[in-house]
PDB file of N, CA and C in Angstrom:
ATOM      1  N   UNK A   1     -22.024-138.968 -61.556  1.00  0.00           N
ATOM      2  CA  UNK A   1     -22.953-140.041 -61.281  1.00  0.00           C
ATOM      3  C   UNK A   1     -23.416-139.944 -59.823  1.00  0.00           C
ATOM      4  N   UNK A   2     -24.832-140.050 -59.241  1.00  0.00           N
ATOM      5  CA  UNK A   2     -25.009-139.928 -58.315  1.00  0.00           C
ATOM      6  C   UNK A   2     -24.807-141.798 -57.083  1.00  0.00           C
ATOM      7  N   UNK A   3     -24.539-141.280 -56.373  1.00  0.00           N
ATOM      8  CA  UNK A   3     -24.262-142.489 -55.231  1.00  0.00           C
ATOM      9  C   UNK A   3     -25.057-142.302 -54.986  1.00  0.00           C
ATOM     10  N   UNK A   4     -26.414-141.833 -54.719  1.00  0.00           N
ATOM     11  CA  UNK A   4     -26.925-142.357 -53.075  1.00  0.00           C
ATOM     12  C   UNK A   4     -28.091-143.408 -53.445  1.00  0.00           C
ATOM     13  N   UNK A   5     -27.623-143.729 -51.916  1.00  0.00           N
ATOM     14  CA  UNK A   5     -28.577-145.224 -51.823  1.00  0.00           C
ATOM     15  C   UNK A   5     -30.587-144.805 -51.952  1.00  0.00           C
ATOM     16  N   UNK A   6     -30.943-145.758 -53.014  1.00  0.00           N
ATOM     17  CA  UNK A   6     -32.185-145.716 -52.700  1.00  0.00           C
ATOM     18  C   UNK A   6     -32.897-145.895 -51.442  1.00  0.00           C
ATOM     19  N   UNK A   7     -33.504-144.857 -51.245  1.00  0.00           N
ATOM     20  CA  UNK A   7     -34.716-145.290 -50.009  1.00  0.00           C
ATOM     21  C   UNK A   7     -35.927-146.717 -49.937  1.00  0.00           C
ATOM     22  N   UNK A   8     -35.788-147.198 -49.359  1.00  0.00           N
ATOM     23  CA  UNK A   8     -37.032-148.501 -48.777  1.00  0.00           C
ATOM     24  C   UNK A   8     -38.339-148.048 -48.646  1.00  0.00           C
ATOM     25  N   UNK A   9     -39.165-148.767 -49.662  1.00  0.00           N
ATOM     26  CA  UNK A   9     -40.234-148.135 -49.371  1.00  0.00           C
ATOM     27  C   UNK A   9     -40.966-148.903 -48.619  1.00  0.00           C
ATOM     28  N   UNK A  10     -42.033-148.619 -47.419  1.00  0.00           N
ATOM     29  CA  UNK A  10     -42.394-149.003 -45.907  1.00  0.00           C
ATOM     30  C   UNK A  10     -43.797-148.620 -45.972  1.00  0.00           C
ATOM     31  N   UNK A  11     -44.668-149.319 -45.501  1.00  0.00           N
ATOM     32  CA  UNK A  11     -46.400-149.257 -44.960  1.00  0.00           C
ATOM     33  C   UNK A  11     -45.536-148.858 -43.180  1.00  0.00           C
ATOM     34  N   UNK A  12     -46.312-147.867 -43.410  1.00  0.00           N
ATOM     35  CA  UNK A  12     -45.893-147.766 -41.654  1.00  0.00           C
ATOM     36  C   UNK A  12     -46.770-148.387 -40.501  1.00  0.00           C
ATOM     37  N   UNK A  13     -46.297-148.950 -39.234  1.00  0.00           N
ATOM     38  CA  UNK A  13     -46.998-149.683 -38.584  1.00  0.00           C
ATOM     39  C   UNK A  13     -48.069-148.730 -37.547  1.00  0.00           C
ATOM     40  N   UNK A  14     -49.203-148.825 -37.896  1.00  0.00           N
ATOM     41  CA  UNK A  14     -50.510-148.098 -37.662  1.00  0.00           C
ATOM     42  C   UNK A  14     -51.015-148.755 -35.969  1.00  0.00           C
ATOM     43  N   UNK A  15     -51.842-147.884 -34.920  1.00  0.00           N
ATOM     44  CA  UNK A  15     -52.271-148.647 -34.265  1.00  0.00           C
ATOM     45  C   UNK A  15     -53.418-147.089 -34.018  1.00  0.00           C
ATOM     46  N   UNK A  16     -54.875-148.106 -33.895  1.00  0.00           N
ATOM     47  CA  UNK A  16     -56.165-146.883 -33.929  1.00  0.00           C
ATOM     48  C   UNK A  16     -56.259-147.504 -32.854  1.00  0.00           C
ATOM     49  N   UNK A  17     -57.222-146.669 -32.261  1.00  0.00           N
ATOM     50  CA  UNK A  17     -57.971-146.709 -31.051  1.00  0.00           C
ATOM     51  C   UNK A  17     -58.726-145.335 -30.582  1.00  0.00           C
ATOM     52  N   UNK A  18     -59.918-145.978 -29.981  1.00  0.00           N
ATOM     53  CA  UNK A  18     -60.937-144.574 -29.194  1.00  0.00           C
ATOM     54  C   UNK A  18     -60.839-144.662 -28.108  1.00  0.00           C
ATOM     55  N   UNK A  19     -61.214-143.324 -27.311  1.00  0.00           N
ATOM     56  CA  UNK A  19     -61.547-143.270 -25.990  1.00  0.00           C
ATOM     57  C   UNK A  19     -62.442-143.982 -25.149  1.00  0.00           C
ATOM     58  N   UNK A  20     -62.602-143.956 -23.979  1.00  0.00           N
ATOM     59  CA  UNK A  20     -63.857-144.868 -23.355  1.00  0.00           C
ATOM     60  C   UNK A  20     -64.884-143.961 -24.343  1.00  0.00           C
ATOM     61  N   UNK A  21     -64.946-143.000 -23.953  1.00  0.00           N
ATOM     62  CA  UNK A  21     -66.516-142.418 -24.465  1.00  0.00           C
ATOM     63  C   UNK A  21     -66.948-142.378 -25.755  1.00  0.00           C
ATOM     64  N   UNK A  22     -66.116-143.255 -26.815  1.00  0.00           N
ATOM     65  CA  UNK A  22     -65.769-143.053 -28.076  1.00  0.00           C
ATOM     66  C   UNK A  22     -66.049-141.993 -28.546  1.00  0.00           C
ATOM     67  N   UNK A  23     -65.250-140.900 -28.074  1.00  0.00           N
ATOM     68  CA  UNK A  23     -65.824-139.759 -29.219  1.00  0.00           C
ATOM     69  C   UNK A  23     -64.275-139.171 -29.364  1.00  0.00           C
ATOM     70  N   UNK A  24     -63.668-139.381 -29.393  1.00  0.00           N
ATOM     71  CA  UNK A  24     -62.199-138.868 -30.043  1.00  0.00           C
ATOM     72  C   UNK A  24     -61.017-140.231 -30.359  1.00  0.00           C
ATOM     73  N   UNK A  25     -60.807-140.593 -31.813  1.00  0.00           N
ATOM     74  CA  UNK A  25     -60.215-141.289 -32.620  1.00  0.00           C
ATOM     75  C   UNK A  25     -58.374-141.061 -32.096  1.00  0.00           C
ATOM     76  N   UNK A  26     -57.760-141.860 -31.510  1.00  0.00           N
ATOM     77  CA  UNK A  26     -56.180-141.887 -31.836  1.00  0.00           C
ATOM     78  C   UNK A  26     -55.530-142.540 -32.470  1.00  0.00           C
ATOM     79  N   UNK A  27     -54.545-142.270 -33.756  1.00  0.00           N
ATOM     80  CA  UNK A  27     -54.122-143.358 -34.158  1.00  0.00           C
ATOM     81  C   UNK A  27     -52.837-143.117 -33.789  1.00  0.00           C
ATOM     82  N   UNK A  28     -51.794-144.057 -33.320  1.00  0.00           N
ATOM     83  CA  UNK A  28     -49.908-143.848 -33.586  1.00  0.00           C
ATOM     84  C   UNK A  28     -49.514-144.802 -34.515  1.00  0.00           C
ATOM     85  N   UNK A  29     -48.766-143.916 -35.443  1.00  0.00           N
ATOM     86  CA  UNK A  29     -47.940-144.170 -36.797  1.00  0.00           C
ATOM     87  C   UNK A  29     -46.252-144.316 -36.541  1.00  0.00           C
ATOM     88  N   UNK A  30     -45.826-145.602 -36.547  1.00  0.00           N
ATOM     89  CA  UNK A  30     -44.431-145.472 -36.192  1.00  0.00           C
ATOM     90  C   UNK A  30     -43.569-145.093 -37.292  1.00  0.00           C
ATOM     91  N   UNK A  31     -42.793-144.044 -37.267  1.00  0.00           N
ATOM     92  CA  UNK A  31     -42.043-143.374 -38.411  1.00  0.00           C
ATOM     93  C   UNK A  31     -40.396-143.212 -37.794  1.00  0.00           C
ATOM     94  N   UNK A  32     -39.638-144.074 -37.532  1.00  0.00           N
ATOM     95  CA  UNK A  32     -38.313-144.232 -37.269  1.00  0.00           C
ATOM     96  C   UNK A  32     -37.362-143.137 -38.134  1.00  0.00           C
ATOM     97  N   UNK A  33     -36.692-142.082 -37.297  1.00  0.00           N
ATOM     98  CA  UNK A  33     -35.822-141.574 -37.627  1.00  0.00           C
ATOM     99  C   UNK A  33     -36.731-140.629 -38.413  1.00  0.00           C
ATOM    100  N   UNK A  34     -37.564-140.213 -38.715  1.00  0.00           N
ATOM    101  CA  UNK A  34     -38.736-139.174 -39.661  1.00  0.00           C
ATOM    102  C   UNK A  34     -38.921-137.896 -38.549  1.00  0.00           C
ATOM    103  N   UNK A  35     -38.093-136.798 -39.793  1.00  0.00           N
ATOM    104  CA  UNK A  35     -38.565-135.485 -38.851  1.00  0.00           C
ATOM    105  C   UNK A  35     -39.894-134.964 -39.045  1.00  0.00           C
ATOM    106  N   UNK A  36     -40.463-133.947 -38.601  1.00  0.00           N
ATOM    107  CA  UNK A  36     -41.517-133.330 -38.814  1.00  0.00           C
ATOM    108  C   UNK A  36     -41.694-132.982 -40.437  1.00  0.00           C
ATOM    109  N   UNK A  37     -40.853-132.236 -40.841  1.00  0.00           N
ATOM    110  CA  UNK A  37     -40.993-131.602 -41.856  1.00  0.00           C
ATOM    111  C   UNK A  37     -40.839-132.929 -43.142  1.00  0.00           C
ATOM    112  N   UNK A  38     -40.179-133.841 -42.696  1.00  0.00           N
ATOM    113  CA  UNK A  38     -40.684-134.445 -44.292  1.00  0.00           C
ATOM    114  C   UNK A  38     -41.934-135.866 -44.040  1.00  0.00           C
ATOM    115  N   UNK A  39     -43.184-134.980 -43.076  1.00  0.00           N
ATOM    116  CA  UNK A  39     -44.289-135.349 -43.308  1.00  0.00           C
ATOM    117  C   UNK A  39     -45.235-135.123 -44.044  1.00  0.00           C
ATOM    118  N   UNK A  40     -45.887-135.529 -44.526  1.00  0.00           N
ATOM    119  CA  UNK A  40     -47.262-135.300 -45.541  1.00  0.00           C
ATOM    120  C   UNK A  40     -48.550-135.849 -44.941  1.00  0.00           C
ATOM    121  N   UNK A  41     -49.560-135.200 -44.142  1.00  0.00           N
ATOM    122  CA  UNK A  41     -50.318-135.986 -43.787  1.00  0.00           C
ATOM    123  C   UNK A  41     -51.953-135.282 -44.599  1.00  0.00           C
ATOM    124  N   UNK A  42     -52.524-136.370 -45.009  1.00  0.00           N
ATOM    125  CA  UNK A  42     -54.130-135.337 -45.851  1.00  0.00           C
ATOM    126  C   UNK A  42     -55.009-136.452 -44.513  1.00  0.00           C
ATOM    127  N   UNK A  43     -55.723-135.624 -43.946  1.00  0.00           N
ATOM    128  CA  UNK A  43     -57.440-136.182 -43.258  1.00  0.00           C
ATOM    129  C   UNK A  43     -58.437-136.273 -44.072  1.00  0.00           C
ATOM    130  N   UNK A  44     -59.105-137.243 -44.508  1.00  0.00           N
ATOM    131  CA  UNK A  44     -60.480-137.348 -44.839  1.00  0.00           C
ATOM    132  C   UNK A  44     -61.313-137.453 -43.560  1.00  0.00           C
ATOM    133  N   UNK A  45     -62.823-137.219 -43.910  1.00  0.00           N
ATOM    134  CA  UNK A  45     -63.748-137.486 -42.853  1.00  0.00           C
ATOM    135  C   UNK A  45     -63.608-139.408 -43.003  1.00  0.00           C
ATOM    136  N   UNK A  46     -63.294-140.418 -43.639  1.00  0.00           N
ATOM    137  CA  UNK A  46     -63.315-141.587 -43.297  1.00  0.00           C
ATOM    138  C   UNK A  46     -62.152-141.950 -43.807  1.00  0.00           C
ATOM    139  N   UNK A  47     -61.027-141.739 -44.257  1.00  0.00           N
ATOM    140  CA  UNK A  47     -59.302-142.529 -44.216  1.00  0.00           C
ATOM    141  C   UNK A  47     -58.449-140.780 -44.031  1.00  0.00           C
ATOM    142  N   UNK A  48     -57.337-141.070 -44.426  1.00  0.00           N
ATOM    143  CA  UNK A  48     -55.951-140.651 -44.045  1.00  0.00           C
ATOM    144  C   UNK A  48     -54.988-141.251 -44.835  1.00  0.00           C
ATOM    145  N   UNK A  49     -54.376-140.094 -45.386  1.00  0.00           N
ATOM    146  CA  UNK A  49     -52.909-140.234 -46.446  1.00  0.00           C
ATOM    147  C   UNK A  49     -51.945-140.249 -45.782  1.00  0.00           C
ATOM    148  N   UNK A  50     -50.484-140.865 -45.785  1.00  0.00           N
ATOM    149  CA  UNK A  50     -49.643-140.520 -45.444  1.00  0.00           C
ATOM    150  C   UNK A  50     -48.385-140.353 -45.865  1.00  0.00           C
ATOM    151  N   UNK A  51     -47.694-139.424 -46.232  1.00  0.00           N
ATOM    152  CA  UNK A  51     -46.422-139.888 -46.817  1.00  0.00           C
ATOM    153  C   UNK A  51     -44.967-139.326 -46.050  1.00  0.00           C
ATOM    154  N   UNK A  52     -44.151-140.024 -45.497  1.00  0.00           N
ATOM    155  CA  UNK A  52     -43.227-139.802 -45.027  1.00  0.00           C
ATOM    156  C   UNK A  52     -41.524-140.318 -45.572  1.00  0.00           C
ATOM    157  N   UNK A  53     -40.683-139.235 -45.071  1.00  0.00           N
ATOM    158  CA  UNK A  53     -39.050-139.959 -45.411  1.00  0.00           C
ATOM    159  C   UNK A  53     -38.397-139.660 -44.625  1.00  0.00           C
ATOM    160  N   UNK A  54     -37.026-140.841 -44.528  1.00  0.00           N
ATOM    161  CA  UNK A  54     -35.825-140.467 -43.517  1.00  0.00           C
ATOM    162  C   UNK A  54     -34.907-140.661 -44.525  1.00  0.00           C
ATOM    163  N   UNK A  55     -33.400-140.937 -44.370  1.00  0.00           N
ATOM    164  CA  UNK A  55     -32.487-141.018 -45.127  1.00  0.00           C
ATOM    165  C   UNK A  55     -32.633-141.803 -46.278  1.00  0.00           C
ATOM    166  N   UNK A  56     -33.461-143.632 -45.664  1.00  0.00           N
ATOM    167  CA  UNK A  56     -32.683-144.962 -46.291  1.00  0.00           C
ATOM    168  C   UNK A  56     -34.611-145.285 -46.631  1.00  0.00           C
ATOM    169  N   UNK A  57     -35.615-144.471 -45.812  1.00  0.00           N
ATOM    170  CA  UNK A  57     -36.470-145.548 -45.424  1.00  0.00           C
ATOM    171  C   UNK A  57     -37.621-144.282 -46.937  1.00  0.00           C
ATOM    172  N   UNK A  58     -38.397-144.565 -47.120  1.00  0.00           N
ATOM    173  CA  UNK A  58     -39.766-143.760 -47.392  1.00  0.00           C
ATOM    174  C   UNK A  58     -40.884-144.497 -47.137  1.00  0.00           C
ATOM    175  N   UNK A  59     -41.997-144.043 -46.436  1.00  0.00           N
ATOM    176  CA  UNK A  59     -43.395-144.412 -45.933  1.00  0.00           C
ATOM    177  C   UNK A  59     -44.505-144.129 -46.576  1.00  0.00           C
ATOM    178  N   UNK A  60     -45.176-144.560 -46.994  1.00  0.00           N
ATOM    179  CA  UNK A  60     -46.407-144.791 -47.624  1.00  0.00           C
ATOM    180  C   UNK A  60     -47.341-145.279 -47.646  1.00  0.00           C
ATOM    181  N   UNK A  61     -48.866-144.842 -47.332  1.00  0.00           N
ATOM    182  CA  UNK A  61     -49.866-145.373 -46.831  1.00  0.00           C
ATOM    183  C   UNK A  61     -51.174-144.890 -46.870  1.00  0.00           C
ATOM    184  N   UNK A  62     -52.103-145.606 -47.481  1.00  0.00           N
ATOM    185  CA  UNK A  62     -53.892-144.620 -47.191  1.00  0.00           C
ATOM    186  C   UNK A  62     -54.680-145.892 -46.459  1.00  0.00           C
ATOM    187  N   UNK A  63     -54.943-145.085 -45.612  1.00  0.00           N
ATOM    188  CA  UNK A  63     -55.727-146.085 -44.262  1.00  0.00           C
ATOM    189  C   UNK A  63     -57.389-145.539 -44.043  1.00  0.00           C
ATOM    190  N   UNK A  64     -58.293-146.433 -44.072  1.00  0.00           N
ATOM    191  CA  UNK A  64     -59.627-146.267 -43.767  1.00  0.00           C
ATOM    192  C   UNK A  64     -59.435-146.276 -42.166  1.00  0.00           C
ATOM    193  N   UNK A  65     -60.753-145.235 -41.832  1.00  0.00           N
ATOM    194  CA  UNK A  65     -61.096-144.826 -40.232  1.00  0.00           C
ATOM    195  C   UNK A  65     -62.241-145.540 -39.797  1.00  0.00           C
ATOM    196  N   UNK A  66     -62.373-145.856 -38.355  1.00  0.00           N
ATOM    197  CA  UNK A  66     -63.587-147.263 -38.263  1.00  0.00           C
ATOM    198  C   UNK A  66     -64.875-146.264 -37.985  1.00  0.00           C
ATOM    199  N   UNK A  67     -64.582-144.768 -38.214  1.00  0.00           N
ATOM    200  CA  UNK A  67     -66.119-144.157 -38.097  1.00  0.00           C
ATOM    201  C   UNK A  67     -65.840-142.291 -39.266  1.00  0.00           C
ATOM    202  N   UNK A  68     -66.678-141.678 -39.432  1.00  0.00           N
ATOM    203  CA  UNK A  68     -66.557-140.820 -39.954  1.00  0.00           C
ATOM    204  C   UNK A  68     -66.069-139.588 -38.814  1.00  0.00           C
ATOM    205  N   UNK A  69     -64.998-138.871 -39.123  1.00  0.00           N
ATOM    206  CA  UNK A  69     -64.460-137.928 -38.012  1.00  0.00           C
ATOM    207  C   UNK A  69     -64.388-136.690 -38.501  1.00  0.00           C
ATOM    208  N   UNK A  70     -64.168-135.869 -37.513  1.00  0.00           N
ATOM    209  CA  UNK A  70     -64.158-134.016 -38.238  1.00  0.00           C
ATOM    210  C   UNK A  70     -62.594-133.795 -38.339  1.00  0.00           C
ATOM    211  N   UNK A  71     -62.208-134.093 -39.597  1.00  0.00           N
ATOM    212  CA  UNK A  71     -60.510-133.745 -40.053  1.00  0.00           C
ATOM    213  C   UNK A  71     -60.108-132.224 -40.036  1.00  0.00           C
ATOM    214  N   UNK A  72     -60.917-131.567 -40.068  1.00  0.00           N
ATOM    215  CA  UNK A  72     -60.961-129.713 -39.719  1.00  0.00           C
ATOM    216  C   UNK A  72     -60.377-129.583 -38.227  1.00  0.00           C
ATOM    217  N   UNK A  73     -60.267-130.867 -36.683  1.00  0.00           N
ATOM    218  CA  UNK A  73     -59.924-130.546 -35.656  1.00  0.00           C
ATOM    219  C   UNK A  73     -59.495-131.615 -35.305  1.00  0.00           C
ATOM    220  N   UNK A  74     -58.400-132.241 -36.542  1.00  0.00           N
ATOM    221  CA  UNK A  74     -57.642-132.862 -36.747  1.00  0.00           C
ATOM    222  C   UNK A  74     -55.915-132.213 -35.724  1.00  0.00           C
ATOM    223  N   UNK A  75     -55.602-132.785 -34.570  1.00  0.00           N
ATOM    224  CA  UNK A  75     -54.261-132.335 -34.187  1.00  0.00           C
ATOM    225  C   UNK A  75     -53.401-133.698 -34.693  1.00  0.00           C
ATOM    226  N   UNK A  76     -51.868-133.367 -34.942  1.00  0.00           N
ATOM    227  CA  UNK A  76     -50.854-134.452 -35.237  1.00  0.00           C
ATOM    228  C   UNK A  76     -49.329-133.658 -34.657  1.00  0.00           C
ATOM    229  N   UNK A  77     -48.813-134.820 -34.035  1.00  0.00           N
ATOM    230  CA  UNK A  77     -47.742-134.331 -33.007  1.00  0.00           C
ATOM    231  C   UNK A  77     -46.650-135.738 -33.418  1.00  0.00           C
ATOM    232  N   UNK A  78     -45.498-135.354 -33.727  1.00  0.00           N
ATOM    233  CA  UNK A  78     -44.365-136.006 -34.254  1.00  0.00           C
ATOM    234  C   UNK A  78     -43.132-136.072 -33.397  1.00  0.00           C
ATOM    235  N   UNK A  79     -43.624-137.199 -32.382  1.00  0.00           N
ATOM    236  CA  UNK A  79     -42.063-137.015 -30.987  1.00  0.00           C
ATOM    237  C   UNK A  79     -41.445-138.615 -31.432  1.00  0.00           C
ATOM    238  N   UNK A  80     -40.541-138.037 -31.944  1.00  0.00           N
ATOM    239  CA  UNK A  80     -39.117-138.793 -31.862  1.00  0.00           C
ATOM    240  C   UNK A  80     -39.537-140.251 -32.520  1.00  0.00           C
ATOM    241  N   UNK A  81     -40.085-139.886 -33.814  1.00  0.00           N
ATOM    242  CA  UNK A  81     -40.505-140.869 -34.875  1.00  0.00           C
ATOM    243  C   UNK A  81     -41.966-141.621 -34.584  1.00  0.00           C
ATOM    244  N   UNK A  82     -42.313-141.395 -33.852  1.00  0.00           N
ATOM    245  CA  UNK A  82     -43.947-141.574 -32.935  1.00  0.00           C
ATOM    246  C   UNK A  82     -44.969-140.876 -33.593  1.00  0.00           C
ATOM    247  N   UNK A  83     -45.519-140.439 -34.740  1.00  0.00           N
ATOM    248  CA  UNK A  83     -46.900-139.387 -34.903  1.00  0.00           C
ATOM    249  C   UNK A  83     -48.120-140.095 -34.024  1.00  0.00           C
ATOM    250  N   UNK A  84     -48.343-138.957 -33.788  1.00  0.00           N
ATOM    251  CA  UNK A  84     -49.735-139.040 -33.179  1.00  0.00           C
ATOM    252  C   UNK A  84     -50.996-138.149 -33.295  1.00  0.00           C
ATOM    253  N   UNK A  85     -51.875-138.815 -33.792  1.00  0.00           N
ATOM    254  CA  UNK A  85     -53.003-137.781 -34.480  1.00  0.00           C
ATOM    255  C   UNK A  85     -54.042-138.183 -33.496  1.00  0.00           C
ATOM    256  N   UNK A  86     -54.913-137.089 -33.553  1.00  0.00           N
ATOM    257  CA  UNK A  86     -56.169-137.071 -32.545  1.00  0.00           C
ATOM    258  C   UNK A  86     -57.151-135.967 -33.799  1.00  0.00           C
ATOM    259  N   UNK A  87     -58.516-136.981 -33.684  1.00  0.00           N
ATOM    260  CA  UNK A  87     -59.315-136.162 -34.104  1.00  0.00           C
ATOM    261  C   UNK A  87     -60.552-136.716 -33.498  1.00  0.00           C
ATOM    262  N   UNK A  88     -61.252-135.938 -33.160  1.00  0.00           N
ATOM    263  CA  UNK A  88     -63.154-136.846 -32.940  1.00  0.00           C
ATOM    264  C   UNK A  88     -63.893-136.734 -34.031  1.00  0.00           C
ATOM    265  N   UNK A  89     -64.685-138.061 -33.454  1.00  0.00           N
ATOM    266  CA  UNK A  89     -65.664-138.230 -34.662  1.00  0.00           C
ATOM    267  C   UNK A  89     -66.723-136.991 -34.992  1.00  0.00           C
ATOM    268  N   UNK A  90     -67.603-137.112 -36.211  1.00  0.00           N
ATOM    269  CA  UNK A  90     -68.823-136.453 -36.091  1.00  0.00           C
ATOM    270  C   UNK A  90     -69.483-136.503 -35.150  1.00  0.00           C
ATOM    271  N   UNK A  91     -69.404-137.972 -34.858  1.00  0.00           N
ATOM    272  CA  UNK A  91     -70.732-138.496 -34.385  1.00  0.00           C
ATOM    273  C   UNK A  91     -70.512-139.181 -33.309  1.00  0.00           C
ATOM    274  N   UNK A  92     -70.966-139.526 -31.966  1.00  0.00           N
ATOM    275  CA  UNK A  92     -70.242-140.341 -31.007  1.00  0.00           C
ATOM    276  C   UNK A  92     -70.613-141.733 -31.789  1.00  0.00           C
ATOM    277  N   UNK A  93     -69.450-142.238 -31.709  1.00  0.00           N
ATOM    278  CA  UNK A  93     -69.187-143.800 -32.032  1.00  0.00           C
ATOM    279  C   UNK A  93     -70.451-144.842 -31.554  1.00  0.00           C
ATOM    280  N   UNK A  94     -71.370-144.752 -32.261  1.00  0.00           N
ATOM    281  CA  UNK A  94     -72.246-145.890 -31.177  1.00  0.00           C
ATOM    282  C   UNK A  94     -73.073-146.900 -32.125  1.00  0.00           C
ATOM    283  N   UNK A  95     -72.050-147.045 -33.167  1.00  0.00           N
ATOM    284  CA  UNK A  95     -72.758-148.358 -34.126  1.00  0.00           C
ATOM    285  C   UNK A  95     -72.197-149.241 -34.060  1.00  0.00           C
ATOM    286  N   UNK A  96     -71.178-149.383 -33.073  1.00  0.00           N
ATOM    287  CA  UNK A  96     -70.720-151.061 -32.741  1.00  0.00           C
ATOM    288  C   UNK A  96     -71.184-151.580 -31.826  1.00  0.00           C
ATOM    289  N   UNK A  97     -71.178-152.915 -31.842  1.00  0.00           N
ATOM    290  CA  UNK A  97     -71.454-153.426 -30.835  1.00  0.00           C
ATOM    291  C   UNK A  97     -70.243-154.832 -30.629  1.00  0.00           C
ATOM    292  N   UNK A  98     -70.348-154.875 -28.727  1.00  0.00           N
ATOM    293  CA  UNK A  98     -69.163-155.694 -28.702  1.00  0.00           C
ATOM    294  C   UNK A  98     -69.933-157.681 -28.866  1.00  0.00           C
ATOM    295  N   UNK A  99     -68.783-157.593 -29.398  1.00  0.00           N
ATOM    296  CA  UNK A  99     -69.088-159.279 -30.288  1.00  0.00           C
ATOM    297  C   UNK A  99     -68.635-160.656 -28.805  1.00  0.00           C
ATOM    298  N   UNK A 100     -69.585-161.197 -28.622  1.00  0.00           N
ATOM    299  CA  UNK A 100     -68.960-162.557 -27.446  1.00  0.00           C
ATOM    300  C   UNK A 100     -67.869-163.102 -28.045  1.00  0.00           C
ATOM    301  N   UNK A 101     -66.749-163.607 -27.793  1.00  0.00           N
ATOM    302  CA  UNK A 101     -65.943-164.312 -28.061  1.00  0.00           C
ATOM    303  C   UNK A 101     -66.028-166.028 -27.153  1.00  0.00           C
ATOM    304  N   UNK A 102     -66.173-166.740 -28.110  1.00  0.00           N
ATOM    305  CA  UNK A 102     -66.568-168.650 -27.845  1.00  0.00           C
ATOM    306  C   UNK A 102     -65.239-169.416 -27.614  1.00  0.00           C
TER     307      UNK A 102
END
């Protein structure tokens, strides 16, 4: 009979953001205790798959991007449960505009 404990399954906590010049997208994905290798990451030009595991925990998640980006020069770097992806957009970011706050 097998013992082991089921894994938790987890939305991992996401944080996006652009550069001043908006033209390169960062997001950090907090993945506690998650090595490199049992990452799964797919880029679309507008969301991102993710699937990750550690012992107890498993992560799971498809997230929309706030502009269309080139996932072909897509980098992702995994320090000490931290991912961090960088990709730029197609297009420089310039269909927002900032909103007054009342």
């Amino acid at each position: 009979m097998d013992s082991a404990v089921p894994r938790i399954l987890k939305t991992p906590i996401l944080a996006m953001y652009h550069d001043d010049k908006r033209q390169l997208l960062t997001l950090e994905v907090e993945l506690p205790d998650v090595e490199s290798e049992n990452i799964t990451l797919m880029m679309h030009e507008n969301s991102f798959y993710l699937k990750a595991f550690s012992t107890t925990v498993e992560y799971l998640g498809s997230f929309f991007l706030d502009g269309p980006v080139d996932p072909e020069k897509a980098t992702a770097v995994n320090n000490k449960g931290m991912l961090t992806i960088r990709v730029p957009y197609k297009e420089r970011f310039t269909c927002a505009r900032y909103i007054p706050i009342l």
